[in-house]
C-alpha atoms as a PDB file:
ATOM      1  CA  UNK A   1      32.326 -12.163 -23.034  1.00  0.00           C
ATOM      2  CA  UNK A   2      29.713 -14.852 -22.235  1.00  0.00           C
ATOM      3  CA  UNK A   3      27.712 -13.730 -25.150  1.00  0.00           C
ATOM      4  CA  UNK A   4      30.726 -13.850 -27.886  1.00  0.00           C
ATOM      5  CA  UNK A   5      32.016 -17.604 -26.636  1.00  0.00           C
ATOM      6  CA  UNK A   6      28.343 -18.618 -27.366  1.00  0.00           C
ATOM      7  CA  UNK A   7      28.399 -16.628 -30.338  1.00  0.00           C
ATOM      8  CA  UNK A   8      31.331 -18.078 -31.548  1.00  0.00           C
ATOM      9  CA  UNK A   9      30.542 -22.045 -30.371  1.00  0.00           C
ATOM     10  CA  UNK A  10      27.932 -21.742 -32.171  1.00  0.00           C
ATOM     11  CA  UNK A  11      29.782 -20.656 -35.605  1.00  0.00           C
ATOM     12  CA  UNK A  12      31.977 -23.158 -34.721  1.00  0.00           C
ATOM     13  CA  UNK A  13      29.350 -26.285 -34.652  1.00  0.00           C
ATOM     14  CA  UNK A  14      27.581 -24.778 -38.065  1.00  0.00           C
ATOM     15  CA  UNK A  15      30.794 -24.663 -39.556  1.00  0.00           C
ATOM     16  CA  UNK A  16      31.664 -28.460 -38.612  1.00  0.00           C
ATOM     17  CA  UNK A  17      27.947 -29.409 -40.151  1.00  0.00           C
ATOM     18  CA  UNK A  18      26.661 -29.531 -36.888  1.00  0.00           C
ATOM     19  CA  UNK A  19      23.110 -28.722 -36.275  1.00  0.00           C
ATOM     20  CA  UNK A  20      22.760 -29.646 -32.374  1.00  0.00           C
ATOM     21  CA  UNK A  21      24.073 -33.473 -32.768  1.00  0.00           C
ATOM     22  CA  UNK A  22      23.918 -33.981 -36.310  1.00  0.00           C
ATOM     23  CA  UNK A  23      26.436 -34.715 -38.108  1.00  0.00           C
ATOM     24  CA  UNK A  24      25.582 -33.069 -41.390  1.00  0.00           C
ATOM     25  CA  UNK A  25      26.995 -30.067 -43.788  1.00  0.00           C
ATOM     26  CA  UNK A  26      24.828 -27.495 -42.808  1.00  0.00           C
ATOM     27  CA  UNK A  27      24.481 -25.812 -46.025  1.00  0.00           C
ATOM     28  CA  UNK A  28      21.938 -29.480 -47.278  1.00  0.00           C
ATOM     29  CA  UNK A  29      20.076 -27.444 -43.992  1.00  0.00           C
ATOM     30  CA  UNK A  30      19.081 -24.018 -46.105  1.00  0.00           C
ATOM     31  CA  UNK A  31      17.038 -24.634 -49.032  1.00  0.00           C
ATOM     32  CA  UNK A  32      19.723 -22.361 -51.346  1.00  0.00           C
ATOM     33  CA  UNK A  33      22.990 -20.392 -51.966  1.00  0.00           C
ATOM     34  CA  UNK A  34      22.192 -17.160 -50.522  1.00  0.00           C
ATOM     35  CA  UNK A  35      20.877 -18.486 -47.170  1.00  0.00           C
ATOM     36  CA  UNK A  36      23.789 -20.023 -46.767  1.00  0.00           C
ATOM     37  CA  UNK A  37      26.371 -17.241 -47.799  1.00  0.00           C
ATOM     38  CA  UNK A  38      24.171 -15.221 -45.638  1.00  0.00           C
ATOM     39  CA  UNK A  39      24.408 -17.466 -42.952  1.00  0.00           C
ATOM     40  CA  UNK A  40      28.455 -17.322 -42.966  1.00  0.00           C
ATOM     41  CA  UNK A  41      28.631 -13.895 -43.057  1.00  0.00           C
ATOM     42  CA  UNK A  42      27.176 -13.807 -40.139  1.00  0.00           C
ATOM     43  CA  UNK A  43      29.080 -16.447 -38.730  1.00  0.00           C
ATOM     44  CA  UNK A  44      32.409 -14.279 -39.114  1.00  0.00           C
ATOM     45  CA  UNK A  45      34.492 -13.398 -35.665  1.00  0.00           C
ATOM     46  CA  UNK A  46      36.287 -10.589 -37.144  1.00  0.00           C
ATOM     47  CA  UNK A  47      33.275  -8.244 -37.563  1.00  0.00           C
ATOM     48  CA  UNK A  48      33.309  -3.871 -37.711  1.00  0.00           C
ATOM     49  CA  UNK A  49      32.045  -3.150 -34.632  1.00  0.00           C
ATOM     50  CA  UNK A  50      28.296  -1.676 -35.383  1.00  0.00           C
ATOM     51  CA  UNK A  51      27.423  -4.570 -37.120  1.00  0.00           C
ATOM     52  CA  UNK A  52      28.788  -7.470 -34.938  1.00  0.00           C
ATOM     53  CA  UNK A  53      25.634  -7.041 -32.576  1.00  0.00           C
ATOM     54  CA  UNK A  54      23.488  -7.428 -35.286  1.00  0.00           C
ATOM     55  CA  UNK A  55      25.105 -10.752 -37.280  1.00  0.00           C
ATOM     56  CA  UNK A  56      25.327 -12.186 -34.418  1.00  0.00           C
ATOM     57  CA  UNK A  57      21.461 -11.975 -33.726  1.00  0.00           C
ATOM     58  CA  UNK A  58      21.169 -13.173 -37.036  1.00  0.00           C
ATOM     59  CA  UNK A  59      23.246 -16.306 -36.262  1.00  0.00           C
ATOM     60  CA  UNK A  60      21.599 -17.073 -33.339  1.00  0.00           C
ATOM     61  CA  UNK A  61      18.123 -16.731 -34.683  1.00  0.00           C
ATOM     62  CA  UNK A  62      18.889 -18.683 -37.528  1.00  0.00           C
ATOM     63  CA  UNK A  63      20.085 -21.295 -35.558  1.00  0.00           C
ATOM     64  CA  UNK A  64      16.924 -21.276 -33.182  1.00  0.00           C
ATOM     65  CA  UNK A  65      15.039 -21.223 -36.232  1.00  0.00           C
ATOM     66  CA  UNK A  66      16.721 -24.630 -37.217  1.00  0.00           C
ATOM     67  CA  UNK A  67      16.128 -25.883 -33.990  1.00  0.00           C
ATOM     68  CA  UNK A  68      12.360 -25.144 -33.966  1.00  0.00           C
ATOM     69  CA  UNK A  69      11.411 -24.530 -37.276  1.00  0.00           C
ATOM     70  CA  UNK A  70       7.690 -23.967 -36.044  1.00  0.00           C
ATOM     71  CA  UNK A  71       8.387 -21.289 -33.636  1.00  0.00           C
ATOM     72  CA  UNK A  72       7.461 -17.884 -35.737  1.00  0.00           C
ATOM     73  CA  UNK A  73       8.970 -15.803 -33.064  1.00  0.00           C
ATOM     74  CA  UNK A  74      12.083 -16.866 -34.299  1.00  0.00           C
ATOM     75  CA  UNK A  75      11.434 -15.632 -37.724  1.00  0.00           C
ATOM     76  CA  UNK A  76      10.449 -12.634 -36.150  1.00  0.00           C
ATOM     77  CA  UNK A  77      13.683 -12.063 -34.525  1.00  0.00           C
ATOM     78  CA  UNK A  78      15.631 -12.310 -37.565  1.00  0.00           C
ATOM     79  CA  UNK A  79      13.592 -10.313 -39.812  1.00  0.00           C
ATOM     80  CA  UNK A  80      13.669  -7.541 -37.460  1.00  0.00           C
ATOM     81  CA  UNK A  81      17.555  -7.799 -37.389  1.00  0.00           C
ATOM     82  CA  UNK A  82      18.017  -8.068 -40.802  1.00  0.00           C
ATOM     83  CA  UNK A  83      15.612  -4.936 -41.590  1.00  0.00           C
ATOM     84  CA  UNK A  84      17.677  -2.901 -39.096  1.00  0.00           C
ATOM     85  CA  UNK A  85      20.612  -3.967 -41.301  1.00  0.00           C
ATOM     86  CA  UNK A  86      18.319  -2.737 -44.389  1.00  0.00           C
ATOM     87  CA  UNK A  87      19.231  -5.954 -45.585  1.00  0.00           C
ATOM     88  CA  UNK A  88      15.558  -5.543 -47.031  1.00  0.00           C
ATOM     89  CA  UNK A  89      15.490  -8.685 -49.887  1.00  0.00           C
ATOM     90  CA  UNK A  90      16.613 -11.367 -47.497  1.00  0.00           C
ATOM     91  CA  UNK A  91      14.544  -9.985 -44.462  1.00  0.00           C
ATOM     92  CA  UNK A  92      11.850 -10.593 -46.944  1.00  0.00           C
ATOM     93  CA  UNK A  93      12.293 -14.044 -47.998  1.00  0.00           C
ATOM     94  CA  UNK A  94      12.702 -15.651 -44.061  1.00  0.00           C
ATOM     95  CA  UNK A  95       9.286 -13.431 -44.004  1.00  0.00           C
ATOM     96  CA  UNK A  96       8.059 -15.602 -46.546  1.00  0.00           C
ATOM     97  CA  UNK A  97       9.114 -18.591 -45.043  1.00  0.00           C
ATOM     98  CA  UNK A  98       7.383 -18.128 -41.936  1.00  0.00           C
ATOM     99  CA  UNK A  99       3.822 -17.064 -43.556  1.00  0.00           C
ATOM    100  CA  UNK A 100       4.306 -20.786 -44.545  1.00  0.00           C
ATOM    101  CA  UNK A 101       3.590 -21.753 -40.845  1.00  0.00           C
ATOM    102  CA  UNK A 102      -0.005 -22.367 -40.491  1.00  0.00           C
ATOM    103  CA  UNK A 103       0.049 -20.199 -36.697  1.00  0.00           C
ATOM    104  CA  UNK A 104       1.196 -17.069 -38.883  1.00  0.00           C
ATOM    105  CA  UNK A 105      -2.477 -16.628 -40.395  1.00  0.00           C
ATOM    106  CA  UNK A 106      -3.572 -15.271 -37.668  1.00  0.00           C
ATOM    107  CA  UNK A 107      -0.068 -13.504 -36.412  1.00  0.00           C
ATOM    108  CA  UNK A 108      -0.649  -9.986 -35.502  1.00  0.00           C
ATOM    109  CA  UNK A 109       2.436  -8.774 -35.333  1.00  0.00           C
ATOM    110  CA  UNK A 110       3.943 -10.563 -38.038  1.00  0.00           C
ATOM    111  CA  UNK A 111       1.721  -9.489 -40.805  1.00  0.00           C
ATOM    112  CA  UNK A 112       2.764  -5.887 -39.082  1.00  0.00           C
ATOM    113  CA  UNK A 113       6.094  -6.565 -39.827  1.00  0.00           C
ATOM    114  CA  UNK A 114       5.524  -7.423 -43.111  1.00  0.00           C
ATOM    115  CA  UNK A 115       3.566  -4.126 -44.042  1.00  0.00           C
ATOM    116  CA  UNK A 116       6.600  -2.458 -42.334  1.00  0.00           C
ATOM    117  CA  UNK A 117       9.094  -4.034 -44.358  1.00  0.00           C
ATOM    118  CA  UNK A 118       7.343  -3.292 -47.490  1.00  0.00           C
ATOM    119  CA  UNK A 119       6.953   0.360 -46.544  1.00  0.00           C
ATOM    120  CA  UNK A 120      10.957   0.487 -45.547  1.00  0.00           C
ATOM    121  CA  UNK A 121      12.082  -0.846 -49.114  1.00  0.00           C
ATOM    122  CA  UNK A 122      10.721   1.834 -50.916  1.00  0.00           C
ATOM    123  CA  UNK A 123      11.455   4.301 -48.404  1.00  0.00           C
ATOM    124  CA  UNK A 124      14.912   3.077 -48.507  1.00  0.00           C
ATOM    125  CA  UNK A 125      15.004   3.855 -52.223  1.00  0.00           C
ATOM    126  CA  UNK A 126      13.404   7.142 -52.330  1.00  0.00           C
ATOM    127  CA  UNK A 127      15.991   8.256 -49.712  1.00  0.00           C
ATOM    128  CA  UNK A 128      19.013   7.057 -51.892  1.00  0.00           C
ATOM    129  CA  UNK A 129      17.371   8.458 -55.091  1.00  0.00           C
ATOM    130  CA  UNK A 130      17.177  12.078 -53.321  1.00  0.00           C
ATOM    131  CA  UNK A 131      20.861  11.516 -51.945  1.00  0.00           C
ATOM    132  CA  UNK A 132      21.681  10.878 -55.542  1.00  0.00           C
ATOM    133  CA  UNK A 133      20.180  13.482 -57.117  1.00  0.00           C
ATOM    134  CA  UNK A 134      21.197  16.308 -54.905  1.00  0.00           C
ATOM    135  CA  UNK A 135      18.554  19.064 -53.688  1.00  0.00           C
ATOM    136  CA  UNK A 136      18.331  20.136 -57.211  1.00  0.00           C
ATOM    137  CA  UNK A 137      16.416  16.722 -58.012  1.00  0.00           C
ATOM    138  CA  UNK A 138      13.490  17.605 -55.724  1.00  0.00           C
ATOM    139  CA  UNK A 139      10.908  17.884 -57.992  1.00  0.00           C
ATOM    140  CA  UNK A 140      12.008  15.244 -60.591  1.00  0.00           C
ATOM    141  CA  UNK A 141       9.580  13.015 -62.473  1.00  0.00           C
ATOM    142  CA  UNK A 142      10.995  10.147 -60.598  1.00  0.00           C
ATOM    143  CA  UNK A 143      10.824  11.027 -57.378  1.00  0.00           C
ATOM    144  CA  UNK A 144       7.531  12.285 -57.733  1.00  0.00           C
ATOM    145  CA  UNK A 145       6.717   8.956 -59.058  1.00  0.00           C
ATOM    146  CA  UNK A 146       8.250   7.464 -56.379  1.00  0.00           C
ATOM    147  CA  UNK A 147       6.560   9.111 -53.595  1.00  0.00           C
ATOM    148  CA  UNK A 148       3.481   8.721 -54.913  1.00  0.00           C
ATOM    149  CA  UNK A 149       4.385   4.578 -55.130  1.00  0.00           C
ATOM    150  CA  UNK A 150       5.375   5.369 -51.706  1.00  0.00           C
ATOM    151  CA  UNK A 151       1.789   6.737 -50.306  1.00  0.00           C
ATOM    152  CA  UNK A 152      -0.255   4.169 -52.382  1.00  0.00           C
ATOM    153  CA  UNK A 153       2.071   1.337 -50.544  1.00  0.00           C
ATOM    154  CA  UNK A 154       0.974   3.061 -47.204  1.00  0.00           C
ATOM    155  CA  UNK A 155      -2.443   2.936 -47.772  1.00  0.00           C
ATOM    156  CA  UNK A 156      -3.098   0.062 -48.959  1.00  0.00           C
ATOM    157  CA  UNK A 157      -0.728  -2.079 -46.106  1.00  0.00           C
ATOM    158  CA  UNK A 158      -2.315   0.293 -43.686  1.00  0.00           C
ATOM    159  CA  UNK A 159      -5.914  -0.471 -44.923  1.00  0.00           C
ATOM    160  CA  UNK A 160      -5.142  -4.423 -44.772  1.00  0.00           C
ATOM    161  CA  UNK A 161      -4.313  -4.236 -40.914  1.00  0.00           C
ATOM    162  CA  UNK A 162      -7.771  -2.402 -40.297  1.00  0.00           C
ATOM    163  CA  UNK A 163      -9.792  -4.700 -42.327  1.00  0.00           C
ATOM    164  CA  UNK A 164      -7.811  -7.871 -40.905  1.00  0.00           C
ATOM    165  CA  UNK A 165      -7.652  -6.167 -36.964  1.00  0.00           C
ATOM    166  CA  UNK A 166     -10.492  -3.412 -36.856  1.00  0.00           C
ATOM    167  CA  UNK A 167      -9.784  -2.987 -33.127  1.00  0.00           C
ATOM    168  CA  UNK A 168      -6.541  -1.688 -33.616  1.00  0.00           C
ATOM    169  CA  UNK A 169      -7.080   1.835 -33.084  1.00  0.00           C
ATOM    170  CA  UNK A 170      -3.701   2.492 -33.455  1.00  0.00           C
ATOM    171  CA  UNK A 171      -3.479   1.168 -36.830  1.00  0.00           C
ATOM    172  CA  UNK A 172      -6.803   2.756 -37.455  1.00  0.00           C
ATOM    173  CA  UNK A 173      -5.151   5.916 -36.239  1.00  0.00           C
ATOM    174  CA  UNK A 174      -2.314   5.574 -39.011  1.00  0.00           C
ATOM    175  CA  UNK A 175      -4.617   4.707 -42.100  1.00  0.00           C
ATOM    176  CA  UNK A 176      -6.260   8.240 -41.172  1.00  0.00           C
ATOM    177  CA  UNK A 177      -2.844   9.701 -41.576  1.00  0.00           C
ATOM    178  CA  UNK A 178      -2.258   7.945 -45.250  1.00  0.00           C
ATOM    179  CA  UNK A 179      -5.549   9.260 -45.732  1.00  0.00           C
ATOM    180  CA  UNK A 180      -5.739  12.282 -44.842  1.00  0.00           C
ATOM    181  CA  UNK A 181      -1.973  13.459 -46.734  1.00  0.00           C
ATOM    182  CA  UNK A 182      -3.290  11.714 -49.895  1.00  0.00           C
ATOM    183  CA  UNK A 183      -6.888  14.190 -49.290  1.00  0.00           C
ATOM    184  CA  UNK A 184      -9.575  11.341 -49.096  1.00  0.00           C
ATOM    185  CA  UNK A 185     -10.368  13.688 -46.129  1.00  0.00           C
ATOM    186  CA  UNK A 186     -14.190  11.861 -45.262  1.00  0.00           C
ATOM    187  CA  UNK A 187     -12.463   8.319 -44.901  1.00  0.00           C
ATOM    188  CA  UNK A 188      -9.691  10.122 -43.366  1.00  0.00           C
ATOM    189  CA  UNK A 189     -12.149  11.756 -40.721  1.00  0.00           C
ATOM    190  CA  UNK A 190     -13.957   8.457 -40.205  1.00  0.00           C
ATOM    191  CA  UNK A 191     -10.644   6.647 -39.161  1.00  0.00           C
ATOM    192  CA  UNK A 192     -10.140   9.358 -36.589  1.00  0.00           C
ATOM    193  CA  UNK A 193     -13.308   9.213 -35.001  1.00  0.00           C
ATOM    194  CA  UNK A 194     -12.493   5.526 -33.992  1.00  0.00           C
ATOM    195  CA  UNK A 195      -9.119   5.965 -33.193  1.00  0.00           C
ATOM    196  CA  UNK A 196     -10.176   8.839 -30.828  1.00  0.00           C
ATOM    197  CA  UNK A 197     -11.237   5.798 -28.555  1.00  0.00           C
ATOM    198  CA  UNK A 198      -7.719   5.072 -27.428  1.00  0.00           C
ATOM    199  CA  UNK A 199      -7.051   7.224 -24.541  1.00  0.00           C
ATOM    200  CA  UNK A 200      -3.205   7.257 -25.673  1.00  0.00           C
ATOM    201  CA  UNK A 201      -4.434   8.636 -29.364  1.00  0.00           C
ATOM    202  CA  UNK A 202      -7.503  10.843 -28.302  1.00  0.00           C
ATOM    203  CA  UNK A 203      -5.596  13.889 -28.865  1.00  0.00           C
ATOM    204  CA  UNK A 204      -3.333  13.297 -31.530  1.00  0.00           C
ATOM    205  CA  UNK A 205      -7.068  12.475 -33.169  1.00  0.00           C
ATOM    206  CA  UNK A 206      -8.619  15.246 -31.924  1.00  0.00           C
ATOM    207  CA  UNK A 207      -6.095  17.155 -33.550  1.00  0.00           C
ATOM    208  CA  UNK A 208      -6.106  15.581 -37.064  1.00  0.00           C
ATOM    209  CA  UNK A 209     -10.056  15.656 -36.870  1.00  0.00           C
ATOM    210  CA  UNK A 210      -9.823  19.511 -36.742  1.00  0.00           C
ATOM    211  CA  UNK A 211      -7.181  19.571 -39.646  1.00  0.00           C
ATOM    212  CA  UNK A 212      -9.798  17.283 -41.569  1.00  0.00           C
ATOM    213  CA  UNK A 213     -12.068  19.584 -40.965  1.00  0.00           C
ATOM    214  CA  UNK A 214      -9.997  22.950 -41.958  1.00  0.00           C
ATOM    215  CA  UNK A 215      -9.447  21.081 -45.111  1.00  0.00           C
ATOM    216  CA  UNK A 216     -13.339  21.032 -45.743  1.00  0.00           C
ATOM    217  CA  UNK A 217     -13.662  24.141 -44.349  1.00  0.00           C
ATOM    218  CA  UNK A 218     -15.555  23.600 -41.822  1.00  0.00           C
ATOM    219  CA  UNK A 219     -13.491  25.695 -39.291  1.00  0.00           C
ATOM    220  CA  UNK A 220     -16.615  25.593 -36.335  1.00  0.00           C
ATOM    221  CA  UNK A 221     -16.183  22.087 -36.583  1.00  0.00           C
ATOM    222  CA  UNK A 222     -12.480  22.504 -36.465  1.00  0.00           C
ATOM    223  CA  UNK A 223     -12.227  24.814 -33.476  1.00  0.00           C
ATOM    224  CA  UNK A 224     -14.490  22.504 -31.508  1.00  0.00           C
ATOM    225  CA  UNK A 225     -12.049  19.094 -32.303  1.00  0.00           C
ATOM    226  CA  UNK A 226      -9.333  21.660 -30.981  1.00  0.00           C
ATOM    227  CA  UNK A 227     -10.534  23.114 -28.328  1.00  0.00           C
ATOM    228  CA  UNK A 228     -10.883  19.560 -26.692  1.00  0.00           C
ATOM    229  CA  UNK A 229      -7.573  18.876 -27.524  1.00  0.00           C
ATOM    230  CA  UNK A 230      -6.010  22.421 -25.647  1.00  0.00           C
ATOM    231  CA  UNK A 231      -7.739  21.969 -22.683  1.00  0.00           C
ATOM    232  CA  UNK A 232      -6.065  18.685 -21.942  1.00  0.00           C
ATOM    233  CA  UNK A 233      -2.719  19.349 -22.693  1.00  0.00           C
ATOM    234  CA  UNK A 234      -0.926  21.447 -19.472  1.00  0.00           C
ATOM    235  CA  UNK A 235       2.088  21.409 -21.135  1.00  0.00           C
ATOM    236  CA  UNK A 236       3.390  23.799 -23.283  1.00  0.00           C
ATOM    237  CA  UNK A 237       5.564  21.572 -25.928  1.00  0.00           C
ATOM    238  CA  UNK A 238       5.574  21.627 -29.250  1.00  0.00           C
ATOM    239  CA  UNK A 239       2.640  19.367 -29.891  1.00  0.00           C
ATOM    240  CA  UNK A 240       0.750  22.091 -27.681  1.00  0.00           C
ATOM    241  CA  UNK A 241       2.018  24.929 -29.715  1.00  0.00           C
ATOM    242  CA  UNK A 242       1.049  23.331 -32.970  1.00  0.00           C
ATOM    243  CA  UNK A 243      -2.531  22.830 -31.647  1.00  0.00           C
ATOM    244  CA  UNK A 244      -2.891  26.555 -30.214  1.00  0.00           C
ATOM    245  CA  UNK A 245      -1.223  28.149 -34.200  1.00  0.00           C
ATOM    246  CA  UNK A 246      -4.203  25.347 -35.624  1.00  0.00           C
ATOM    247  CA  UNK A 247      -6.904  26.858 -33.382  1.00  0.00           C
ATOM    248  CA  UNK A 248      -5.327  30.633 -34.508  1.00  0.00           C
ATOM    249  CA  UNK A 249      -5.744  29.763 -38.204  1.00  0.00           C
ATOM    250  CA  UNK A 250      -9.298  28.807 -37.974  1.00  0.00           C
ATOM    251  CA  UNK A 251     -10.343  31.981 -35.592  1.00  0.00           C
ATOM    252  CA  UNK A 252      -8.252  33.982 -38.735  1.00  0.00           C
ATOM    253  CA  UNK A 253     -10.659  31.972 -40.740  1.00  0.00           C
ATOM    254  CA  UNK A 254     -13.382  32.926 -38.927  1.00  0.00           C
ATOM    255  CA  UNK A 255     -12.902  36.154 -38.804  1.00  0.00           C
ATOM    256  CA  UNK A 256     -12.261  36.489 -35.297  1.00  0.00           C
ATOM    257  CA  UNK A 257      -8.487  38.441 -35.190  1.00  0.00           C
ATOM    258  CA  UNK A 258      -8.830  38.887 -31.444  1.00  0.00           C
ATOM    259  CA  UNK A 259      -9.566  35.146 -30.636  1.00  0.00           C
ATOM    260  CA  UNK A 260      -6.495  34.115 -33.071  1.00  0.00           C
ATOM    261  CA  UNK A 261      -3.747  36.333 -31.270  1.00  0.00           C
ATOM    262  CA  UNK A 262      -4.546  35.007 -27.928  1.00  0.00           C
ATOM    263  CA  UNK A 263      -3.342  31.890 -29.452  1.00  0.00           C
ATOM    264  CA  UNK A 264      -0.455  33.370 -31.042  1.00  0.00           C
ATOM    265  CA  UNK A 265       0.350  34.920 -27.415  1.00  0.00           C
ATOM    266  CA  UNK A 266       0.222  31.825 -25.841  1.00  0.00           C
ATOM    267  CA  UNK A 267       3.372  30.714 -28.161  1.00  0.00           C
ATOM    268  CA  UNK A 268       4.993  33.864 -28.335  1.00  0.00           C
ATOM    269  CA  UNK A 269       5.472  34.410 -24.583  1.00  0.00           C
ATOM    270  CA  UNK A 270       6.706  30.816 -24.420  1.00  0.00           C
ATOM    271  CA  UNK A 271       8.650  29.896 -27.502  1.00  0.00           C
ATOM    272  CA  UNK A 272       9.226  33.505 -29.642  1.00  0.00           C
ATOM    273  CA  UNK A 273      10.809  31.585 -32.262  1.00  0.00           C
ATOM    274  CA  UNK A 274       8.214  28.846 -33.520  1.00  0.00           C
ATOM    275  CA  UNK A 275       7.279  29.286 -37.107  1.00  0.00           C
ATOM    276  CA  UNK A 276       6.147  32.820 -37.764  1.00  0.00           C
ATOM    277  CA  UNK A 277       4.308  33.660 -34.697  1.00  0.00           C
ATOM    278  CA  UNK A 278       6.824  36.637 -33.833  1.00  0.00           C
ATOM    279  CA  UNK A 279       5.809  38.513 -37.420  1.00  0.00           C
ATOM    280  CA  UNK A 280       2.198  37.978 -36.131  1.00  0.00           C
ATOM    281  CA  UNK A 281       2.147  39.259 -32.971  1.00  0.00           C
ATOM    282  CA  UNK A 282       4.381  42.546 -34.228  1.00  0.00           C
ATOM    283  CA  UNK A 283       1.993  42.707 -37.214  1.00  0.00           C
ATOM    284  CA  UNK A 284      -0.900  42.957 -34.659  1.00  0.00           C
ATOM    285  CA  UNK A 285       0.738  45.483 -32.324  1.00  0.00           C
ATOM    286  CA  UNK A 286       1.605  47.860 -35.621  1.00  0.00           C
ATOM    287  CA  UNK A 287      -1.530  48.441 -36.708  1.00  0.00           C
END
């Protein structure tokens, strides 16, 4: 209750022209038209009740932005907010705005946010282009053109980060992903090897150095990357399965059909219905 009187004094004083003391109109406050429609949408009491949380965050960030007009954690605040209300064009402009501060060049986070952004708007429209055209539109020219857009955007926001923050293993970590799904697998494998650093991501890229490797076909290699990885994981989720069917394919790979049903076993007898590991193991038992 404490939050919507505060919520709503605070309409009330922008509404009066009232930024703090001032007594001004506060639309001469927002540099144009849409700011300021934006700005009394949010202000509205009667809102549905998902999106009330959300304008009112935007309210009060705008008006802590107007307050302190250097603080970019303010900015940050609102463009969040307004990219969970995939309100994606405005997010981006208040973006813009506080890139102007001169503290932003060197803002982490922020320039995070902005790849992220970025990233959402096109996912956002390759989601309603698919809901549009139906599951019969899955392989049409636009979409494909589309996705592609999609990856290319990825990569080169996710490349930015690691050249501007090369410690960042997590971001080093997801530039290997980009790169490895659009096949530059020998940048892809170089990304992993530093991300492998971070004890949080060592075996996610352990895992993704073996699929690197599969994709060269260097399955030795592979099995090696994935062996690491099985030995630390104790429990048997799905991550775990996926890693035991990986080592499986390369030991089919390699030859070795013994070696690859042991992995296969290791699902079947705790999950019988992941993928097609219950055709394999009554495959192997028939002949």
């Amino acid at each position: 209750m404490q939050e919507l009187v505060k919520s709503a004094s605070v309409a009330h004083s922008i509404n009066q022209g009232k930024w703090e003391d001032k007594e001004e109109d506060f639309r001469s406050k927002l540099k144009d038209r849409e700011e300021a429609d934006s700005l009394e949408r949010a202000n509205r009491v009667v809102v549905d009740e998902l999106g009330g949380e959300e304008r009112s965050n935007d309210l009060m960030s705008m008006e802590a932005i107007h307050r302190d007009p250097q603080k970019v954690d303010n900015y940050k605040l609102l463009v969040r907010s307004l990219m969970n209300q995939e309100k994606f064009d405005e997010a981006l402009r208040w973006l813009e705005k506080a890139f102007a501060l001169p503290q932003a060049e060197n803002d982490a986070p922020l320039r995070q946010l902005r790849s992220e952004l970025k990233v959402n708007r096109v996912e956002r429209g390759l989601f309603d282009l698919r809901r549009d055209l139906g599951p019969g539109g899955k392989h049409n020219e636009r979409i494909e053109s589309l996705e592609a857009e999609l990856l290319e955007l990825k990569l080169e926001e996710s490349r930015k980060l690691v050249d501007q923050f090369p410690n960042d293993y997590s971001q080093r970590f997801k530039y290997g992903s980009y790169l490895l799904e659009a096949d530059d697998v020998d940048s892809a494998i170089q990304q992993f090897q530093i991300s492998q650093r971070s004890p949080s991501l060592r075996l996610k890229s352990l895992v993704l150095l073996g699929r690197c490797f599969i994709a060269k076909g260097l399955y030795d290699l592979a099995l090696e990357q994935l062996r690491q990885a099985i030995e630390s994981l104790s429990v048997m989720d799905d991550f775990k399965k996926e890693v035991h069917y990986e080592l499986a394919q390369c030991y089919s790979k390699l030859d070795r059909a013994d070696d690859a049903i042991e992995q296969y076993k290791a699902i079947y007898s705790n999950d019988i219905g992941y993928r097609d590991v219950a055709d394999k193991i009554d495959a192997f038992y028939r002949d």
